[in-house]
C-alpha atoms as a PDB file:
ATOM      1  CA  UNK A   1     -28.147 -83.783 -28.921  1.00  0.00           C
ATOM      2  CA  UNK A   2     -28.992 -79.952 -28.581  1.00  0.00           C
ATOM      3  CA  UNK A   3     -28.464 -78.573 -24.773  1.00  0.00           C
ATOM      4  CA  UNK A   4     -31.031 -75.545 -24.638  1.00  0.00           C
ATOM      5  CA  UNK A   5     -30.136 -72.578 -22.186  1.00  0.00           C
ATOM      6  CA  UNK A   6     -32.535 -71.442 -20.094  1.00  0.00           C
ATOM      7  CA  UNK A   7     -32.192 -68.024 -20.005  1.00  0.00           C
ATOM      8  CA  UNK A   8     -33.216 -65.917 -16.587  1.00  0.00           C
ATOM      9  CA  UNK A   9     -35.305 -63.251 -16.373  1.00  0.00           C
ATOM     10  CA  UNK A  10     -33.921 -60.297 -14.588  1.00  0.00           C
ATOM     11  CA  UNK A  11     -35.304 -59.634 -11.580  1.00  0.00           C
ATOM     12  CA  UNK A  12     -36.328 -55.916 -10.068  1.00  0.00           C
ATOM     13  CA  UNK A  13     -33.510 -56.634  -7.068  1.00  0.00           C
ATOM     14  CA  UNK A  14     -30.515 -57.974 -10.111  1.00  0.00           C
ATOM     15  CA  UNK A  15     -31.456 -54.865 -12.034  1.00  0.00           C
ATOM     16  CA  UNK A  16     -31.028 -52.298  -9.149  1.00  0.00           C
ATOM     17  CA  UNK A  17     -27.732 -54.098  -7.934  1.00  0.00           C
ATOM     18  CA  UNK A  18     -26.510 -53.639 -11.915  1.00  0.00           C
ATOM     19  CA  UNK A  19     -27.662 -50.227 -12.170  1.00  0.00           C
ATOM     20  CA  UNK A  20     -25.737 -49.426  -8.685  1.00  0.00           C
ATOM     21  CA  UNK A  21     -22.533 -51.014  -9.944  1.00  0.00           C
ATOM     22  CA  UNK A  22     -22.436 -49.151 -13.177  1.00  0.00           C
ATOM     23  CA  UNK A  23     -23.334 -45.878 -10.878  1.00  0.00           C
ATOM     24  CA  UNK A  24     -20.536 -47.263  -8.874  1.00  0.00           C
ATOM     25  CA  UNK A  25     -18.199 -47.095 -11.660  1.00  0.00           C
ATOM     26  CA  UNK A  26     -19.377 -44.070 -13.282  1.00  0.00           C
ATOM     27  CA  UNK A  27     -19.041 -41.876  -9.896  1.00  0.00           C
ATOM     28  CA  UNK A  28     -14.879 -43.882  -9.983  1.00  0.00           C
ATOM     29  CA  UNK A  29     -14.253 -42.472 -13.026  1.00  0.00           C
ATOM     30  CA  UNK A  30     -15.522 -39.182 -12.340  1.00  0.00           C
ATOM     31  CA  UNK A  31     -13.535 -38.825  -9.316  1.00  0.00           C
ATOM     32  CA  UNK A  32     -10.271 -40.193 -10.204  1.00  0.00           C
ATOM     33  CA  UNK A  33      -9.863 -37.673 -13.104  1.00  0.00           C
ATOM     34  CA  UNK A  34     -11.135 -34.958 -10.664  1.00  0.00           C
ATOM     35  CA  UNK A  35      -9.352 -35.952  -8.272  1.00  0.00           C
ATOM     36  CA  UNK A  36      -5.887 -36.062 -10.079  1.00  0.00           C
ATOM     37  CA  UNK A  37      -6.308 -32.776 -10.431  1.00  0.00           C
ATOM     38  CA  UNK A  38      -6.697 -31.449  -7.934  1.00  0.00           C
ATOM     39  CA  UNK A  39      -4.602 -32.787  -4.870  1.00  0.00           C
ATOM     40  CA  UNK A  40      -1.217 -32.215  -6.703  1.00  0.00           C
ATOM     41  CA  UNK A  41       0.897 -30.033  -5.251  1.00  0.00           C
ATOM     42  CA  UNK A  42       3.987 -28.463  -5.904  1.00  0.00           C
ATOM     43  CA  UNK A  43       6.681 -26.473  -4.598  1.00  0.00           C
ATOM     44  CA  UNK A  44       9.205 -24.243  -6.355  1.00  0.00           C
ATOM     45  CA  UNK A  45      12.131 -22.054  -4.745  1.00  0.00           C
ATOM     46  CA  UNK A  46      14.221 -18.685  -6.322  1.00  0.00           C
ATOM     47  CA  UNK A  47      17.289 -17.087  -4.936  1.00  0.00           C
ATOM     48  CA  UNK A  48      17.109 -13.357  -5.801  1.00  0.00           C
ATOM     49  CA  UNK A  49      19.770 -12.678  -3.490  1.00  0.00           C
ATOM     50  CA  UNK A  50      19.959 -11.786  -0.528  1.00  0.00           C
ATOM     51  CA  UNK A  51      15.953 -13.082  -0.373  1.00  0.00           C
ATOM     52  CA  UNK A  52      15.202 -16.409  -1.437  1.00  0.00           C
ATOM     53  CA  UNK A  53      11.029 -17.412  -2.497  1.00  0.00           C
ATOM     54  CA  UNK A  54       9.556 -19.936  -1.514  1.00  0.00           C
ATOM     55  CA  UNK A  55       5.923 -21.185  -3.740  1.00  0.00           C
ATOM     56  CA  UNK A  56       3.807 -23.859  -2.528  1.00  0.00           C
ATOM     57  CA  UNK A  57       0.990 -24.549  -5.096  1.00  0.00           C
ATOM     58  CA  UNK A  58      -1.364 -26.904  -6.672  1.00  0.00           C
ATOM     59  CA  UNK A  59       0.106 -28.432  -9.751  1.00  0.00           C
ATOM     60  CA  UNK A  60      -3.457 -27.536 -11.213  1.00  0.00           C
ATOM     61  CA  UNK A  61      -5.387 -24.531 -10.719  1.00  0.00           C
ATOM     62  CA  UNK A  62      -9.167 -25.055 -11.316  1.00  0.00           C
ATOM     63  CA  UNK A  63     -11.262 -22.959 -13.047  1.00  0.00           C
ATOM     64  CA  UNK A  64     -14.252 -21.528 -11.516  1.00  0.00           C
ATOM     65  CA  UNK A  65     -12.992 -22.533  -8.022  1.00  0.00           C
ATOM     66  CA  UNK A  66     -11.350 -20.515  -5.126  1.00  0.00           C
ATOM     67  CA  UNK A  67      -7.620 -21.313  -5.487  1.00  0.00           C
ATOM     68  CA  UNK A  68      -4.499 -20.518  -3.378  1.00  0.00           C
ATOM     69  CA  UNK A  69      -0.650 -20.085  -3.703  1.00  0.00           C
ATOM     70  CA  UNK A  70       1.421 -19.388  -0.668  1.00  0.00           C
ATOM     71  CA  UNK A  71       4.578 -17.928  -0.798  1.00  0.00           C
ATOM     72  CA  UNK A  72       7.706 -17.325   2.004  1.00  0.00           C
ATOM     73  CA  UNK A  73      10.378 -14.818   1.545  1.00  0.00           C
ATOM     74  CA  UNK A  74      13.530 -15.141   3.287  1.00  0.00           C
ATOM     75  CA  UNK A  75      16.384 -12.792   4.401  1.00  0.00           C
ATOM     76  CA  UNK A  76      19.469 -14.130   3.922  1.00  0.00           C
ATOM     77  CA  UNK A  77      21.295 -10.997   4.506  1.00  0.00           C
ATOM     78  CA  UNK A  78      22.793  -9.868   7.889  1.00  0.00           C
ATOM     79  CA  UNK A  79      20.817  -6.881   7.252  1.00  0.00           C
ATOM     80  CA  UNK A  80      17.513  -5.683   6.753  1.00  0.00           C
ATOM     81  CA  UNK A  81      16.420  -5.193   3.084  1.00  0.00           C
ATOM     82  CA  UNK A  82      13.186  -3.696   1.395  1.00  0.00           C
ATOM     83  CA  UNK A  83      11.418  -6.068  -1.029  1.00  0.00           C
ATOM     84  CA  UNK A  84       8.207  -5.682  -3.011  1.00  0.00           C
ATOM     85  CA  UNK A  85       6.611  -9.045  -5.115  1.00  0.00           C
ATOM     86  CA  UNK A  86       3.293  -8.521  -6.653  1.00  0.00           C
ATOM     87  CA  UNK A  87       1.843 -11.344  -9.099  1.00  0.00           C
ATOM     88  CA  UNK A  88       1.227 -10.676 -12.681  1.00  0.00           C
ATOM     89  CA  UNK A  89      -1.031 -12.349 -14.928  1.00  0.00           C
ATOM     90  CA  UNK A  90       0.152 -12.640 -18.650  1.00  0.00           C
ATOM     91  CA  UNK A  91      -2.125 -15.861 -19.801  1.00  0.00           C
ATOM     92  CA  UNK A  92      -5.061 -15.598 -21.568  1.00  0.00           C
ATOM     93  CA  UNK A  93      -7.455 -16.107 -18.388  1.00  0.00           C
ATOM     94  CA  UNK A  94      -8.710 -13.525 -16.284  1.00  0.00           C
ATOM     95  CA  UNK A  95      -7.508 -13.913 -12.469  1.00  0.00           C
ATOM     96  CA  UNK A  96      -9.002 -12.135  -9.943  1.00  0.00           C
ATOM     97  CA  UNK A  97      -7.258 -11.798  -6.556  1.00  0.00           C
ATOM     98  CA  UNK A  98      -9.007 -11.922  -3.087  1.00  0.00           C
ATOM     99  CA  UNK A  99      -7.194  -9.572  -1.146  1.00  0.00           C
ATOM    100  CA  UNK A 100      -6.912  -6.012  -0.519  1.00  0.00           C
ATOM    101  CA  UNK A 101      -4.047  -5.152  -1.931  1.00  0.00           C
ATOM    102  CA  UNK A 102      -4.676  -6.519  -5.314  1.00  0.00           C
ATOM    103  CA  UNK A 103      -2.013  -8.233  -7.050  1.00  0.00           C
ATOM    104  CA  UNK A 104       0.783  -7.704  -4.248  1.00  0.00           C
ATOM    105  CA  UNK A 105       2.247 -11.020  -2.429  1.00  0.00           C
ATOM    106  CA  UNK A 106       4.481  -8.507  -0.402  1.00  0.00           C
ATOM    107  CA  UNK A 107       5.753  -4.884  -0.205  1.00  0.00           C
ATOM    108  CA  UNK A 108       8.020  -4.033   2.635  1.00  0.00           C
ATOM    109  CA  UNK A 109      11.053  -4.375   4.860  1.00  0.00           C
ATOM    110  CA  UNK A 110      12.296  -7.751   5.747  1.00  0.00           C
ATOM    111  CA  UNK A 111      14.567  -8.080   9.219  1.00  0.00           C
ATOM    112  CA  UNK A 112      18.103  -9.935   8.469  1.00  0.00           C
ATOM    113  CA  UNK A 113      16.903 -13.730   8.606  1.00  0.00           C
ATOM    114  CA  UNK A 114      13.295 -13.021   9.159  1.00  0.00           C
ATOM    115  CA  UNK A 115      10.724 -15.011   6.679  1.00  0.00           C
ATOM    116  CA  UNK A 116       7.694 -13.302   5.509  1.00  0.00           C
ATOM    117  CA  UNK A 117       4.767 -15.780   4.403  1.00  0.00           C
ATOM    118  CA  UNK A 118       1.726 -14.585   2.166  1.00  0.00           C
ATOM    119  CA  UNK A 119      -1.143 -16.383   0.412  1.00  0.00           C
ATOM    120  CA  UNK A 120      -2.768 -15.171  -2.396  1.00  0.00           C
ATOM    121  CA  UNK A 121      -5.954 -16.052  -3.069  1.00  0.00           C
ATOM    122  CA  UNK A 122      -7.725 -16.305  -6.729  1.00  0.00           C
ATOM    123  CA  UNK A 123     -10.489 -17.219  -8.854  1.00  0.00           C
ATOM    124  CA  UNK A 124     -10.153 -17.729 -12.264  1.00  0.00           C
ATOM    125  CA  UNK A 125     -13.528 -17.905 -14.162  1.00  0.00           C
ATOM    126  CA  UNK A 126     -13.159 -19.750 -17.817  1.00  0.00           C
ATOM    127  CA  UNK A 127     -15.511 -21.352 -20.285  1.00  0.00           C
ATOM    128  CA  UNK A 128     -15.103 -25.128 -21.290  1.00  0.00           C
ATOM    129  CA  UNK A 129     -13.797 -24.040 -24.746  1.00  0.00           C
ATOM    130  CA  UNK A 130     -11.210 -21.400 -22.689  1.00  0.00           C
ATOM    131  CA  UNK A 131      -9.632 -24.503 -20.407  1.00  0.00           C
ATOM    132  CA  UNK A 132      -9.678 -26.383 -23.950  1.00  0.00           C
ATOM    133  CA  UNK A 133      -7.466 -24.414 -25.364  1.00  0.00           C
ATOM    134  CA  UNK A 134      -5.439 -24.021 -21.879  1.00  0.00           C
ATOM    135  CA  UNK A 135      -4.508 -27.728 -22.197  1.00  0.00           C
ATOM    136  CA  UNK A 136      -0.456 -28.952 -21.628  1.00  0.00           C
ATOM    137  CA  UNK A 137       0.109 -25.120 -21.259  1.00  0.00           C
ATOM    138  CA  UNK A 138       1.100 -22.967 -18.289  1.00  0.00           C
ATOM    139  CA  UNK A 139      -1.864 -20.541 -16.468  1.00  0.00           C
ATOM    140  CA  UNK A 140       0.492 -17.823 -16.852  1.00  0.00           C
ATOM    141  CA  UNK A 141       0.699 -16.693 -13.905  1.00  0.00           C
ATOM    142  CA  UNK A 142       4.310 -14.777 -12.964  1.00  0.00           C
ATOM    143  CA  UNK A 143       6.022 -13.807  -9.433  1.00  0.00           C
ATOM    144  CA  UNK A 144       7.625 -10.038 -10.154  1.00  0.00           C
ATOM    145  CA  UNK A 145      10.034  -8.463  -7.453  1.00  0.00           C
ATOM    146  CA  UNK A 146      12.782  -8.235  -5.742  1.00  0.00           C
ATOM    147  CA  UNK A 147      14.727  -6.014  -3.798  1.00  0.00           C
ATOM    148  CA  UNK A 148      13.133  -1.892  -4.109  1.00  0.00           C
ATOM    149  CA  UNK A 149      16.572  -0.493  -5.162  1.00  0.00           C
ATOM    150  CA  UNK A 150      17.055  -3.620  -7.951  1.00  0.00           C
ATOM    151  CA  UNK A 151      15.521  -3.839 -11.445  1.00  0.00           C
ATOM    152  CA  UNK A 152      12.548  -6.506 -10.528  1.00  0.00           C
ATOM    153  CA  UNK A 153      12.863  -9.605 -12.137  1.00  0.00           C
ATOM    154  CA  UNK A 154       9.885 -11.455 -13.776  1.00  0.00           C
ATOM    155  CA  UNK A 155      10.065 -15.371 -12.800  1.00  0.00           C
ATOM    156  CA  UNK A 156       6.720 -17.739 -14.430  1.00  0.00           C
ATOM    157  CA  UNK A 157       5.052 -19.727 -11.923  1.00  0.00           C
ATOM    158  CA  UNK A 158       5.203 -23.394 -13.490  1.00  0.00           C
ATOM    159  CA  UNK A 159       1.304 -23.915 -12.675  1.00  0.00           C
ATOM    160  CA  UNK A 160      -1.439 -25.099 -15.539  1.00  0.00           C
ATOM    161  CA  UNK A 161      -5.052 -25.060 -15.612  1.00  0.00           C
ATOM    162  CA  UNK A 162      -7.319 -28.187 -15.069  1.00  0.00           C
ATOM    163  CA  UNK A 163      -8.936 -29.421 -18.240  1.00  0.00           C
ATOM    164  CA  UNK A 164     -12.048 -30.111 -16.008  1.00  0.00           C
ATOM    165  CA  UNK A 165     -14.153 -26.928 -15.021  1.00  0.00           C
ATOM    166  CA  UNK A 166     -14.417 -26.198 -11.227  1.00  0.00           C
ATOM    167  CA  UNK A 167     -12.139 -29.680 -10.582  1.00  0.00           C
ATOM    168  CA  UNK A 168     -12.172 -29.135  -6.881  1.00  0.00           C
ATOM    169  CA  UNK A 169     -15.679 -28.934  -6.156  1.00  0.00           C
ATOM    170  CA  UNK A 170     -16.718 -31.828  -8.619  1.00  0.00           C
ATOM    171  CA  UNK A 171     -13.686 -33.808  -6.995  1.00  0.00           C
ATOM    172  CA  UNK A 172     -15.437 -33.110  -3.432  1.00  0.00           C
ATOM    173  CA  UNK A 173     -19.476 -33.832  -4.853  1.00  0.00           C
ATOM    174  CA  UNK A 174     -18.060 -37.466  -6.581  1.00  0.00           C
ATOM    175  CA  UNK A 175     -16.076 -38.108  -3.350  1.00  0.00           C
ATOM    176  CA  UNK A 176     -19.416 -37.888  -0.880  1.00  0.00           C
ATOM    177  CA  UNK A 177     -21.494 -39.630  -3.356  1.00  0.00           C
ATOM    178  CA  UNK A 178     -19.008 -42.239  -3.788  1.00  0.00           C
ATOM    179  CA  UNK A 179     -18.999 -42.648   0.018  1.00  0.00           C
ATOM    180  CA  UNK A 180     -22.443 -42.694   0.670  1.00  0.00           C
ATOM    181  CA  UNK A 181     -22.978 -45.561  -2.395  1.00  0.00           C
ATOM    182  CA  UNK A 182     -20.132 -47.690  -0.737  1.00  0.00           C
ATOM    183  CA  UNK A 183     -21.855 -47.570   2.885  1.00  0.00           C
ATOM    184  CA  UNK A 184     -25.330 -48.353   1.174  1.00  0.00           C
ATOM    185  CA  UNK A 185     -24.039 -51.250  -0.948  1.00  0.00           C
ATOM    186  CA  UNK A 186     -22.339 -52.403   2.261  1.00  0.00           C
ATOM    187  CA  UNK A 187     -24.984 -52.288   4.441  1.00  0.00           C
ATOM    188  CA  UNK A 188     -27.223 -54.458   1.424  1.00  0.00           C
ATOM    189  CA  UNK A 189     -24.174 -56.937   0.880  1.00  0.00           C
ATOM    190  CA  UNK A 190     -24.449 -57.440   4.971  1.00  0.00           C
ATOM    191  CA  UNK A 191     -28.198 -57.568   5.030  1.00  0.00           C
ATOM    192  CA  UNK A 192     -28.261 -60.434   2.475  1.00  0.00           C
ATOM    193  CA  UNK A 193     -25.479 -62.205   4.059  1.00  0.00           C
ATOM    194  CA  UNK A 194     -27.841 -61.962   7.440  1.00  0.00           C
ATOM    195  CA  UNK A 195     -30.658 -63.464   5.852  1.00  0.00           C
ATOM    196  CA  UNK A 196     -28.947 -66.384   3.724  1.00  0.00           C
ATOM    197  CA  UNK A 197     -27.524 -67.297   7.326  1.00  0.00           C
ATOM    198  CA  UNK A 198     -31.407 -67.401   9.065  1.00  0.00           C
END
């Protein structure tokens, strides 16, 4: 005895609730991997004696996006000391500072225990086939200073590039989309639930 399946015809409703999940998925994805990127953080401290530097930064730095490190210096001395740290770029991407004093975190005297904070901010532009090539390896980027009577030393600044182009801001476009999609599909799944209980 042969059992035939009836096979259902999609309906316009079961294709749009299809076509939302898979959009559902798809904007998951996106986000995840964008988002990985870009909320890292991490922190990284030098004693150059008597200062010590403090760097707070993202773990990522995304290309084609407005970026920022922040950086303390502390006096650890029981007297004041001069200090200059400027940042210096030896990658192979272009970094342009926002600030007026171009590459320089700090230049200037520092009171016995007193902590200086800067932030620098930067864009970096870069092709897709640039942050290819950037992959698994450091941006480049290097802290130089130190006391203005000491030889400055050169210390790298452990942070890489995304391998997504402008990570942030496609991180923040999947994130809204993705919220708006879950309050619509909500709002359907409650509407049906209201009219299978009428």
């Amino acid at each position: 005895m042969v059992v035939g399946w009836r096979i259902s015809r999609p309906t316009v409703t079961s294709l749009r609730w299809w076509c939302l999940s898979a959009l559902f998925v798809i904007l998951v994805s996106l986000w995840f991997n964008a988002a990985h990127y870009t909320f890292k953080r991490r922190s990284e401290e030098w004693v150059l004696w008597p200062v010590t530097v403090r760097m707070f930064a993202p773990s990522y730095l995304s290309a084609n996006n407005d970026e920022q490190i922040r950086f303390t210096v502390e006096n650890m001395d029981s007297k004041a000391v001069d200090v200059a740290f400027r940042l210096i770029n030896s990658g192979t991407l272009w970094d342009f500072p926002k600030q007026a004093e171009n590459n320089n975190v700090y230049s200037g005297p520092i009171q016995s225990q007193e902590q200086i904070y800067r932030a620098v901010d930067l864009y970096l532009p870069a092709s897709i086939s640039q942050v290819y090539r950037m992959r698994g390896k450091d941006a480049g980027l290097n802290i130089s200073g130190g006391l203005v009577s000491a030889t400055p030393r050169t210390i790298p600044i452990p942070v890489q590039v995304a391998p997504i182009l402008q990570a942030k801001q496609l991180a923040d476009y999947c994130g809204i989309a993705l919220f708006g999609l879950v309050i619509w599909l909500v709002r359907g799944l409650w509407d049906k639930i209201g009219e299978r209980a009428r």
